[in-house]
Each structure stands twice: as C-alpha cells, then as structure tokens.
PDB file of N, CA and C in Angstrom:
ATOM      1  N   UNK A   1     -15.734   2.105 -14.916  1.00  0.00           N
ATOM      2  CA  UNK A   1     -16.822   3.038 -14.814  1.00  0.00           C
ATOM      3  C   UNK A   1     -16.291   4.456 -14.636  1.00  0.00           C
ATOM      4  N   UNK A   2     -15.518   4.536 -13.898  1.00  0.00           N
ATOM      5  CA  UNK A   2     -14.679   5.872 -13.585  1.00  0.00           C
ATOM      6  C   UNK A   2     -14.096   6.537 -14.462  1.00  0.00           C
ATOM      7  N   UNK A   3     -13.271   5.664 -15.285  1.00  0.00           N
ATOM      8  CA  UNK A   3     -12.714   6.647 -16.672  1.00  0.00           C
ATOM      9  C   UNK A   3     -13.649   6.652 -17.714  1.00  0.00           C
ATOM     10  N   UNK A   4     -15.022   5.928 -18.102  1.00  0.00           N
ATOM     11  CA  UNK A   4     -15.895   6.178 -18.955  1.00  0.00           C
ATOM     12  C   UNK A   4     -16.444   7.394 -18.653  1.00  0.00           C
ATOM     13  N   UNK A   5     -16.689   7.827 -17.309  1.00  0.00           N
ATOM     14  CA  UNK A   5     -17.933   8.901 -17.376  1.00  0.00           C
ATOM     15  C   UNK A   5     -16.630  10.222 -17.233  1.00  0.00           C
ATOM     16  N   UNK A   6     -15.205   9.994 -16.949  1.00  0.00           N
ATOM     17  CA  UNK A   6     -13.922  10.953 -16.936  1.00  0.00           C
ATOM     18  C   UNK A   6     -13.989  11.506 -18.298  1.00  0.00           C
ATOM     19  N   UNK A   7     -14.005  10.514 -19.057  1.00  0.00           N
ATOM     20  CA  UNK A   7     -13.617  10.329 -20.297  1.00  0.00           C
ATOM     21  C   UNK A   7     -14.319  11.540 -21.705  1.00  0.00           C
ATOM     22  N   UNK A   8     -15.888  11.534 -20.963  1.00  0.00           N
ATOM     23  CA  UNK A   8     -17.251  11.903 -21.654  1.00  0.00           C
ATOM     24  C   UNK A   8     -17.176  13.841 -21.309  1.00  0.00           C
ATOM     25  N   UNK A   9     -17.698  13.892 -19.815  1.00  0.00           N
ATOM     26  CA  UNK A   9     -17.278  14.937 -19.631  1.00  0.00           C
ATOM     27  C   UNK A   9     -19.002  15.621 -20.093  1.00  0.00           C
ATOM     28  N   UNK A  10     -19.933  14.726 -20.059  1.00  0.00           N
ATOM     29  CA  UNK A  10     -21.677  15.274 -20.435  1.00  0.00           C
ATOM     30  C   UNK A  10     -21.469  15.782 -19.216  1.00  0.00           C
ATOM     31  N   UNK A  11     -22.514  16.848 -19.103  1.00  0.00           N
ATOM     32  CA  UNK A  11     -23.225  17.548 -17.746  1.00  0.00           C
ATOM     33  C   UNK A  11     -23.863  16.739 -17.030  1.00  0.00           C
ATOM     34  N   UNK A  12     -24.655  15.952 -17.654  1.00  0.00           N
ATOM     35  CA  UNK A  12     -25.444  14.636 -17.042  1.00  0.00           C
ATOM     36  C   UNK A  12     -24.405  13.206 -16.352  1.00  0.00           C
ATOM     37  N   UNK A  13     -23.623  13.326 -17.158  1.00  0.00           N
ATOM     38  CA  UNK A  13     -22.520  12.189 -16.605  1.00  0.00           C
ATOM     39  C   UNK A  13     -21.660  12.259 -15.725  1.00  0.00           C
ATOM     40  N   UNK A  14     -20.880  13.813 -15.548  1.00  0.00           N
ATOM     41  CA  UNK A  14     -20.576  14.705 -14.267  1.00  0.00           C
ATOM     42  C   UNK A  14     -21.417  14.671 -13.058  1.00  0.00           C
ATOM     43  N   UNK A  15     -22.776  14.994 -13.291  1.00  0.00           N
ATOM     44  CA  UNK A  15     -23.696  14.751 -12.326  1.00  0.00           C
ATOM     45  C   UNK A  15     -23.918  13.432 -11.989  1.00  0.00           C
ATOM     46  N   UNK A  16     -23.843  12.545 -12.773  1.00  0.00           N
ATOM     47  CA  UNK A  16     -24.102  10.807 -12.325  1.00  0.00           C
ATOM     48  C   UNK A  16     -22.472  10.462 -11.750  1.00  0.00           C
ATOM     49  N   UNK A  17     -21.578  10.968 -12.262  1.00  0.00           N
ATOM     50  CA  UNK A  17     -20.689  10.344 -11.441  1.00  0.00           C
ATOM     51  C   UNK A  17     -20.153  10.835  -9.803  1.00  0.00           C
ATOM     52  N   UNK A  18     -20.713  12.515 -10.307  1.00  0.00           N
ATOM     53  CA  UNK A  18     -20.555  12.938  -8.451  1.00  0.00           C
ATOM     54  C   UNK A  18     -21.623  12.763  -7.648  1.00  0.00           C
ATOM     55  N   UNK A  19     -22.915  11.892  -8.156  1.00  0.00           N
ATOM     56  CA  UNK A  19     -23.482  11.521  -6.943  1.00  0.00           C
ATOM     57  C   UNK A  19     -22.926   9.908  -6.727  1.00  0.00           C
ATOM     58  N   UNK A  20     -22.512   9.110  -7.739  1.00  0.00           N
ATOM     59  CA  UNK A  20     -22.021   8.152  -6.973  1.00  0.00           C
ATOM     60  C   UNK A  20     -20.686   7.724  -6.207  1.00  0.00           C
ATOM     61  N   UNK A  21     -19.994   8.955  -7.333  1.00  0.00           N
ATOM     62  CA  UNK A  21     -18.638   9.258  -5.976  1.00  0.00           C
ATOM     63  C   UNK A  21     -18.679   8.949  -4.573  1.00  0.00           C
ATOM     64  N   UNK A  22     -20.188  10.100  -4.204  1.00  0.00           N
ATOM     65  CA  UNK A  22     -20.350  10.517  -2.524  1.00  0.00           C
ATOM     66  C   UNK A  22     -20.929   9.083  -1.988  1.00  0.00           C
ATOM     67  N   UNK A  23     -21.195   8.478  -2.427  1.00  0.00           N
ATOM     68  CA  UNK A  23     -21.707   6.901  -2.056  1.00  0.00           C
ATOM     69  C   UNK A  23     -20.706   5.974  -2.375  1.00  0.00           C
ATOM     70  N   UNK A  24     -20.066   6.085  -3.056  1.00  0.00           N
ATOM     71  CA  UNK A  24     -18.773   4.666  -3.191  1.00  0.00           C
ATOM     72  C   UNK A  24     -17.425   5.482  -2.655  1.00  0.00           C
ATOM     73  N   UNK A  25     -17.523   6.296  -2.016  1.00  0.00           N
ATOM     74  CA  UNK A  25     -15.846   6.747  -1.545  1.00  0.00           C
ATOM     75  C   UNK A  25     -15.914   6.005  -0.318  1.00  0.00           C
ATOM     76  N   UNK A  26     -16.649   6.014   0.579  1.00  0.00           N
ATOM     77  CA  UNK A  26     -16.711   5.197   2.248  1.00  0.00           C
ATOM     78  C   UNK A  26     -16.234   3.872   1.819  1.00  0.00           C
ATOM     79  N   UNK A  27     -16.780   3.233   0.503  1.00  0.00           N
ATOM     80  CA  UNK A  27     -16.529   1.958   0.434  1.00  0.00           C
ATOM     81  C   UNK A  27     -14.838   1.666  -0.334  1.00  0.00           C
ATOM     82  N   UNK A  28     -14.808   2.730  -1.117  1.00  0.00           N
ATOM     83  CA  UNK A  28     -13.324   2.651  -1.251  1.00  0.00           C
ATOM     84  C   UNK A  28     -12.336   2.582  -0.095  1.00  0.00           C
ATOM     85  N   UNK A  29     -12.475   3.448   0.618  1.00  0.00           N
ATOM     86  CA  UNK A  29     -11.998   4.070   1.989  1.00  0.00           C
ATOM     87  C   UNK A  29     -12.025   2.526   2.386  1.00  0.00           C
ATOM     88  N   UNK A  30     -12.840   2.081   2.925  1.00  0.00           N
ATOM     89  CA  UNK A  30     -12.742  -0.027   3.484  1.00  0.00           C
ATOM     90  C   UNK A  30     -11.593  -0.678   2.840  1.00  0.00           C
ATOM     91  N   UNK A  31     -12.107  -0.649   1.342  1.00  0.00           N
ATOM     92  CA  UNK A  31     -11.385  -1.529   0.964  1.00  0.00           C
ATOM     93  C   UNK A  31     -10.009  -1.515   0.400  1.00  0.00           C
ATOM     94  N   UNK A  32      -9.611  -0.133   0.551  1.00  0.00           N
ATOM     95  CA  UNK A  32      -8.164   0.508   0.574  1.00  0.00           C
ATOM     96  C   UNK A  32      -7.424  -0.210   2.058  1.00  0.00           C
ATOM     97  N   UNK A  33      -8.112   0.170   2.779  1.00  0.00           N
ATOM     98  CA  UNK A  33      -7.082  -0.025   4.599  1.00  0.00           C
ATOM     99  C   UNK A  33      -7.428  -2.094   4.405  1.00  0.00           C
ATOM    100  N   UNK A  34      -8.218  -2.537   3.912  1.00  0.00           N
ATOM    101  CA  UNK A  34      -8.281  -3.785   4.376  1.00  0.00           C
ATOM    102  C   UNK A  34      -6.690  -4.561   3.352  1.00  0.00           C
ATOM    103  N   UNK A  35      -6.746  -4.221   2.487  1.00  0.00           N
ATOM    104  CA  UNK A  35      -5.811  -4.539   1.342  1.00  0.00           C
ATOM    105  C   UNK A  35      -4.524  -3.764   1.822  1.00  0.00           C
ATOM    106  N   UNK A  36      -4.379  -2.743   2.633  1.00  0.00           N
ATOM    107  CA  UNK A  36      -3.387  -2.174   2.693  1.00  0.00           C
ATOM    108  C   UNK A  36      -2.767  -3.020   4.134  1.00  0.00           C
ATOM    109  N   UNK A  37      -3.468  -3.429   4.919  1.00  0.00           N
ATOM    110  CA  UNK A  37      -3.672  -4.099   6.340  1.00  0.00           C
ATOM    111  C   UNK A  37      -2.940  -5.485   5.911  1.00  0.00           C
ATOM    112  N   UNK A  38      -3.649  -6.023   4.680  1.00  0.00           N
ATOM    113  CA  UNK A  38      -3.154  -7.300   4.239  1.00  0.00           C
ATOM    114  C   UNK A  38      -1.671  -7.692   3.809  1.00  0.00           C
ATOM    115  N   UNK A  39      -1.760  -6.106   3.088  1.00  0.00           N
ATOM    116  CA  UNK A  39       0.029  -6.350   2.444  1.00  0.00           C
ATOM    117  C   UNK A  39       1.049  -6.344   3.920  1.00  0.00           C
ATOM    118  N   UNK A  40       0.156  -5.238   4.372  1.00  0.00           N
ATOM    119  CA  UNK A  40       1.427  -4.990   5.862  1.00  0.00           C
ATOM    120  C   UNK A  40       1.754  -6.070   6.680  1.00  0.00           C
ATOM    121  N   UNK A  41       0.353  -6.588   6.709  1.00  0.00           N
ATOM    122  CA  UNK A  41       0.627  -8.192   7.457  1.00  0.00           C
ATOM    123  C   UNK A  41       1.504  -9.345   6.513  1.00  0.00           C
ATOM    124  N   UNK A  42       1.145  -9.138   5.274  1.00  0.00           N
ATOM    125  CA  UNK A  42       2.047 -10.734   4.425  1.00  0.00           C
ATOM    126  C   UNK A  42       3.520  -9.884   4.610  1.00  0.00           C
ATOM    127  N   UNK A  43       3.553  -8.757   4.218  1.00  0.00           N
ATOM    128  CA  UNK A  43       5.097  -8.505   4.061  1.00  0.00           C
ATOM    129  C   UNK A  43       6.265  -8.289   5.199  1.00  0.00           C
ATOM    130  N   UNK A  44       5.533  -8.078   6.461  1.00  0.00           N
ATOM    131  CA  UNK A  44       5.719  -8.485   7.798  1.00  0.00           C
ATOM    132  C   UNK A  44       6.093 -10.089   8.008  1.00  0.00           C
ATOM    133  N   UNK A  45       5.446 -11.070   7.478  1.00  0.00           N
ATOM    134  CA  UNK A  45       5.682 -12.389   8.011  1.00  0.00           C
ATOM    135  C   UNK A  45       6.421 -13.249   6.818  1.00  0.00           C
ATOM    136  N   UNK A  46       6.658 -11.927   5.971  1.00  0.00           N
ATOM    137  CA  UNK A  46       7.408 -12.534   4.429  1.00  0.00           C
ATOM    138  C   UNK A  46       8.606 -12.768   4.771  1.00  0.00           C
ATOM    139  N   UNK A  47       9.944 -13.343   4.350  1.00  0.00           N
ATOM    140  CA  UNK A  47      11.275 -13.797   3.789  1.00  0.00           C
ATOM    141  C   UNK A  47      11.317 -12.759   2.865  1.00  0.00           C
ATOM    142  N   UNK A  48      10.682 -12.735   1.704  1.00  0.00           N
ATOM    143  CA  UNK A  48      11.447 -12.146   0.464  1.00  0.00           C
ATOM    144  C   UNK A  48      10.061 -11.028   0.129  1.00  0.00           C
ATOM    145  N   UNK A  49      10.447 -10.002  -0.162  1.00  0.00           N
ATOM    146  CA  UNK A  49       9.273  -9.012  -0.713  1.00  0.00           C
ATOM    147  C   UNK A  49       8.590  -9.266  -2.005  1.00  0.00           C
ATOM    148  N   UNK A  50       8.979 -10.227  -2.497  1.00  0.00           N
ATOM    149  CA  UNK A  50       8.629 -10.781  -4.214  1.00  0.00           C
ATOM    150  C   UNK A  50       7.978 -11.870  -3.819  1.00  0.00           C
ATOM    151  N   UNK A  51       7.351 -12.249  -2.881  1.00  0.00           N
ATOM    152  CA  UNK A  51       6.083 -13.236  -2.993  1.00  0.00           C
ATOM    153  C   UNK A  51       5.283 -12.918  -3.652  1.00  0.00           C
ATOM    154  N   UNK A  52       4.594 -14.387  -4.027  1.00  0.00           N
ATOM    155  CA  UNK A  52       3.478 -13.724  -4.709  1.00  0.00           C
ATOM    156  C   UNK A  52       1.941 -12.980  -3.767  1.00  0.00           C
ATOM    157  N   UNK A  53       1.854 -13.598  -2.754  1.00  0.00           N
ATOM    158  CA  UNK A  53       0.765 -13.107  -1.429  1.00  0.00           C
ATOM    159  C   UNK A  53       1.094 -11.624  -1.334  1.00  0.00           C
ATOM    160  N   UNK A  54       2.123 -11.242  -1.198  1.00  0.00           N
ATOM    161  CA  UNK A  54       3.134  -9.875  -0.713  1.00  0.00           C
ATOM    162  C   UNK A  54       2.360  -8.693  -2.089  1.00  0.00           C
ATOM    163  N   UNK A  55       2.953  -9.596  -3.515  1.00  0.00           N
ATOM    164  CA  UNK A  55       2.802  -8.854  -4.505  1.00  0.00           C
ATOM    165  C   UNK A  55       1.010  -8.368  -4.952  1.00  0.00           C
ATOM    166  N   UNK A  56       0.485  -9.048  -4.630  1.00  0.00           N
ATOM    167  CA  UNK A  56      -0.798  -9.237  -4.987  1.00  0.00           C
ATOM    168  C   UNK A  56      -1.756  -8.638  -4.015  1.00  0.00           C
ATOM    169  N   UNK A  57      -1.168  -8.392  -2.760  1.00  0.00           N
ATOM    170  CA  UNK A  57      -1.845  -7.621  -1.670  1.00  0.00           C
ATOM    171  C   UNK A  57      -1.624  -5.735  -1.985  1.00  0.00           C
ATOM    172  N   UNK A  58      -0.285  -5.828  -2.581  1.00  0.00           N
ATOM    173  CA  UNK A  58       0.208  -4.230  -2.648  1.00  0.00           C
ATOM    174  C   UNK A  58      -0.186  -4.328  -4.241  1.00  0.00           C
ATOM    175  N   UNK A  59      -0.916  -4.731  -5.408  1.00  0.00           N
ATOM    176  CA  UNK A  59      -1.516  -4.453  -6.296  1.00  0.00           C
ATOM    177  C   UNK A  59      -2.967  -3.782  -6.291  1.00  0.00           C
ATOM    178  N   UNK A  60      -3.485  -4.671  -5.345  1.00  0.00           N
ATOM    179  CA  UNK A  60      -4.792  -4.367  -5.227  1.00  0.00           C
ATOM    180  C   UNK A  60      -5.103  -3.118  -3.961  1.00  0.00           C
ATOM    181  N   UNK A  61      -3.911  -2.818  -3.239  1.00  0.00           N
ATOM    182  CA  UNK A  61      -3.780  -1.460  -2.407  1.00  0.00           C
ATOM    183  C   UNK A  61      -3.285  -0.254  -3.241  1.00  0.00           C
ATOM    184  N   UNK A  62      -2.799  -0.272  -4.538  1.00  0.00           N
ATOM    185  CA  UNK A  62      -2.533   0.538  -5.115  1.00  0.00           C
ATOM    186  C   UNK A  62      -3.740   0.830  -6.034  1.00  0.00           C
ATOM    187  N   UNK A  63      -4.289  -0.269  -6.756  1.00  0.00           N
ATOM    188  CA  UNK A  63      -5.301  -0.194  -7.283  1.00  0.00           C
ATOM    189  C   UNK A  63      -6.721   0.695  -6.929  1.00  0.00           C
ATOM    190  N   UNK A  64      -6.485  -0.090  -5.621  1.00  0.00           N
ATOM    191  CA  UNK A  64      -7.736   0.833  -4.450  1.00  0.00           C
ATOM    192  C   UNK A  64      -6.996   2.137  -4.477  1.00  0.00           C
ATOM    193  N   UNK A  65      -6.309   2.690  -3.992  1.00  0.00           N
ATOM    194  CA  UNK A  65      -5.489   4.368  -3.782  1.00  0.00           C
ATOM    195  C   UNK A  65      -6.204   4.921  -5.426  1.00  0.00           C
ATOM    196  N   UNK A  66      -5.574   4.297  -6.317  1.00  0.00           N
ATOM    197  CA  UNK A  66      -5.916   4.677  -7.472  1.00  0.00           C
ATOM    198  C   UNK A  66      -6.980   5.350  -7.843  1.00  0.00           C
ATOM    199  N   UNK A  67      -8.059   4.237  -7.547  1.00  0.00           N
ATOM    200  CA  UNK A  67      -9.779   4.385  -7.309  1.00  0.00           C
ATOM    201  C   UNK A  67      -9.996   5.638  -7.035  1.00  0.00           C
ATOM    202  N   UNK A  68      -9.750   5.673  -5.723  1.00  0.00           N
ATOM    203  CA  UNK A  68      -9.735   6.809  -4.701  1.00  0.00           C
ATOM    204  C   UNK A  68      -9.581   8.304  -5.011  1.00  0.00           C
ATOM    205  N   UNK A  69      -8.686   8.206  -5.778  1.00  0.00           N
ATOM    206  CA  UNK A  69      -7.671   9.415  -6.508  1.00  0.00           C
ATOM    207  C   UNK A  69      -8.645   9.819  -7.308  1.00  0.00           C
ATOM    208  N   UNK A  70      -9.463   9.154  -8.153  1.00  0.00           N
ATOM    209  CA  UNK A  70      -9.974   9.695  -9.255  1.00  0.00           C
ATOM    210  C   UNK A  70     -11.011  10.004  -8.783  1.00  0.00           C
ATOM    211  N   UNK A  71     -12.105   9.209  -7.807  1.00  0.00           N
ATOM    212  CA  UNK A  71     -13.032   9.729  -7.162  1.00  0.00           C
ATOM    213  C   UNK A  71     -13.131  11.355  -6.225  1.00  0.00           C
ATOM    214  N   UNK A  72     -11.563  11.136  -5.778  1.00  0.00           N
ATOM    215  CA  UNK A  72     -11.604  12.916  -5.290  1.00  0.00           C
ATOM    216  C   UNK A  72     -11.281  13.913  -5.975  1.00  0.00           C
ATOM    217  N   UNK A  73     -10.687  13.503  -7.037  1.00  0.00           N
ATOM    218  CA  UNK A  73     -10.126  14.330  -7.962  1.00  0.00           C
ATOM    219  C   UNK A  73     -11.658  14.783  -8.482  1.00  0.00           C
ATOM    220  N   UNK A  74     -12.066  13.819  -9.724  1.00  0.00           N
ATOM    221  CA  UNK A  74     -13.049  13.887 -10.778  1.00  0.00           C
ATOM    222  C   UNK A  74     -14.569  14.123 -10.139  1.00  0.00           C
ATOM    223  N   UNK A  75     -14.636  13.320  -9.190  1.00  0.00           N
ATOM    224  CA  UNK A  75     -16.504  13.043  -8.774  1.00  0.00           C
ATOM    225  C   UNK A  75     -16.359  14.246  -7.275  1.00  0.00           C
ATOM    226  N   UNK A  76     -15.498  14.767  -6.550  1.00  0.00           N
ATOM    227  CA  UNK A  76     -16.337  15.389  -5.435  1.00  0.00           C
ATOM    228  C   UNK A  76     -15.937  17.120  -6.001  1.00  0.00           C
ATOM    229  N   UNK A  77     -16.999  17.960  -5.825  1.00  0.00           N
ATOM    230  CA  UNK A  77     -16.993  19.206  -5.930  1.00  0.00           C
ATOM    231  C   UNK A  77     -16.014  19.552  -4.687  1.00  0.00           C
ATOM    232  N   UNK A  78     -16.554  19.309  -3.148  1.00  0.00           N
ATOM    233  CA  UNK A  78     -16.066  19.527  -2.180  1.00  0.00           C
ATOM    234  C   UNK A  78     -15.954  17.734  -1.478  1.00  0.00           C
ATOM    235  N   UNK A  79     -15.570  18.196  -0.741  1.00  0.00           N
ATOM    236  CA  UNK A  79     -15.200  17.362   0.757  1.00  0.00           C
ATOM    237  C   UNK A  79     -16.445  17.222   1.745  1.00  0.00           C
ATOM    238  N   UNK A  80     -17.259  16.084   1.910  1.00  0.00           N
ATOM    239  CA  UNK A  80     -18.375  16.202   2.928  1.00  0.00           C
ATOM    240  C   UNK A  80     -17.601  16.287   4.255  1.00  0.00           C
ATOM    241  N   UNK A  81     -18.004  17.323   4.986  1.00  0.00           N
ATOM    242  CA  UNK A  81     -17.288  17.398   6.110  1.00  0.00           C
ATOM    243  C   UNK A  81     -17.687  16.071   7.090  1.00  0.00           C
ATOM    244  N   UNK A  82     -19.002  16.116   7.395  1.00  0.00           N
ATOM    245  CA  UNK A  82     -19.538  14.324   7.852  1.00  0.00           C
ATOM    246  C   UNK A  82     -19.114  13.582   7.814  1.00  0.00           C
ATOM    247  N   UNK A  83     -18.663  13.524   6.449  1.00  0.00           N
ATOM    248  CA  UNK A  83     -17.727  11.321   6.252  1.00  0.00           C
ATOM    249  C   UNK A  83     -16.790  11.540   6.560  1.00  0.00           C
ATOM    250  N   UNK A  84     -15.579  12.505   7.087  1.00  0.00           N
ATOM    251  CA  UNK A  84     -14.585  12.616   7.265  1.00  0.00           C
ATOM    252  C   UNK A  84     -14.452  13.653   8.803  1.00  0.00           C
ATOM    253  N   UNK A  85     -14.169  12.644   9.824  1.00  0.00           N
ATOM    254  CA  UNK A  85     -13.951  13.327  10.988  1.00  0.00           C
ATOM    255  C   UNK A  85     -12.535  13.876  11.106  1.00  0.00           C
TER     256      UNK A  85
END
C-alpha cells in the first residue's frame, strides 16, 4: 500500500496516505518493539545467530523499521507532538 500511493504522487493520494500514516504509525511503533523484543530474546537464548527463530524475528524487525521509514519519510508533513512524548 505504501509504495503504490509513493509511487502515484496524485494530490488526492498524498492526502489519503498522510491521513493514514497518522493512524497506522502508533501501530507500526507496536509492532516494530514487539518483533524487535522477540529477536533480542531468541538471539539471547540462541547457540548460533543463523537459526531459523533468530533469522525470522530480525526479518520481520527490519521489515517493520522499513514500514516506519516510509511512513515518516512519505506520509507525515510534521511530527504530532502528542504521539510522541
């Protein structure tokens, strides 16, 4: 969804994607630290850093960062001072 409406660059699609930016960044924000929480914990109780639990926890924490990136980059004009103490 993120690189379709990146991609387009309509006035209308700019506007649809920075209002749902400001509503799906909190939820990125979750599910970044929970995945990032996960890797820290498997790779903590890992033997070898090439598990697959290990590998698959720091995919989907990069993935999430990723998300993230484009949402602050592309969808916020500014920074809500509110969601961010």
């Amino acid at each position: 969804m993120s690189k379709l409406f990146t991609l387009f660059r309509l006035p209308s699609d700019v506007k649809t994607f920075r209002e749902t930016s400001e509503k799906i960044l909190p939820f990125l924000l979750q599910l970044w630290e929970a995945h990032h929480s996960h890797f820290v914990e498997a790779a903590s109780k890992s033997a070898s850093s090439l598990d697959a639990p290990v590998a698959s926890s720091l995919e989907k924490a990069v993935l999430s960062l990723k998300l993230i990136r484009k949402v602050l980059v592309f969808g916020l004009s500014e920074l809500p001072r509110t969601a961010f103490p």
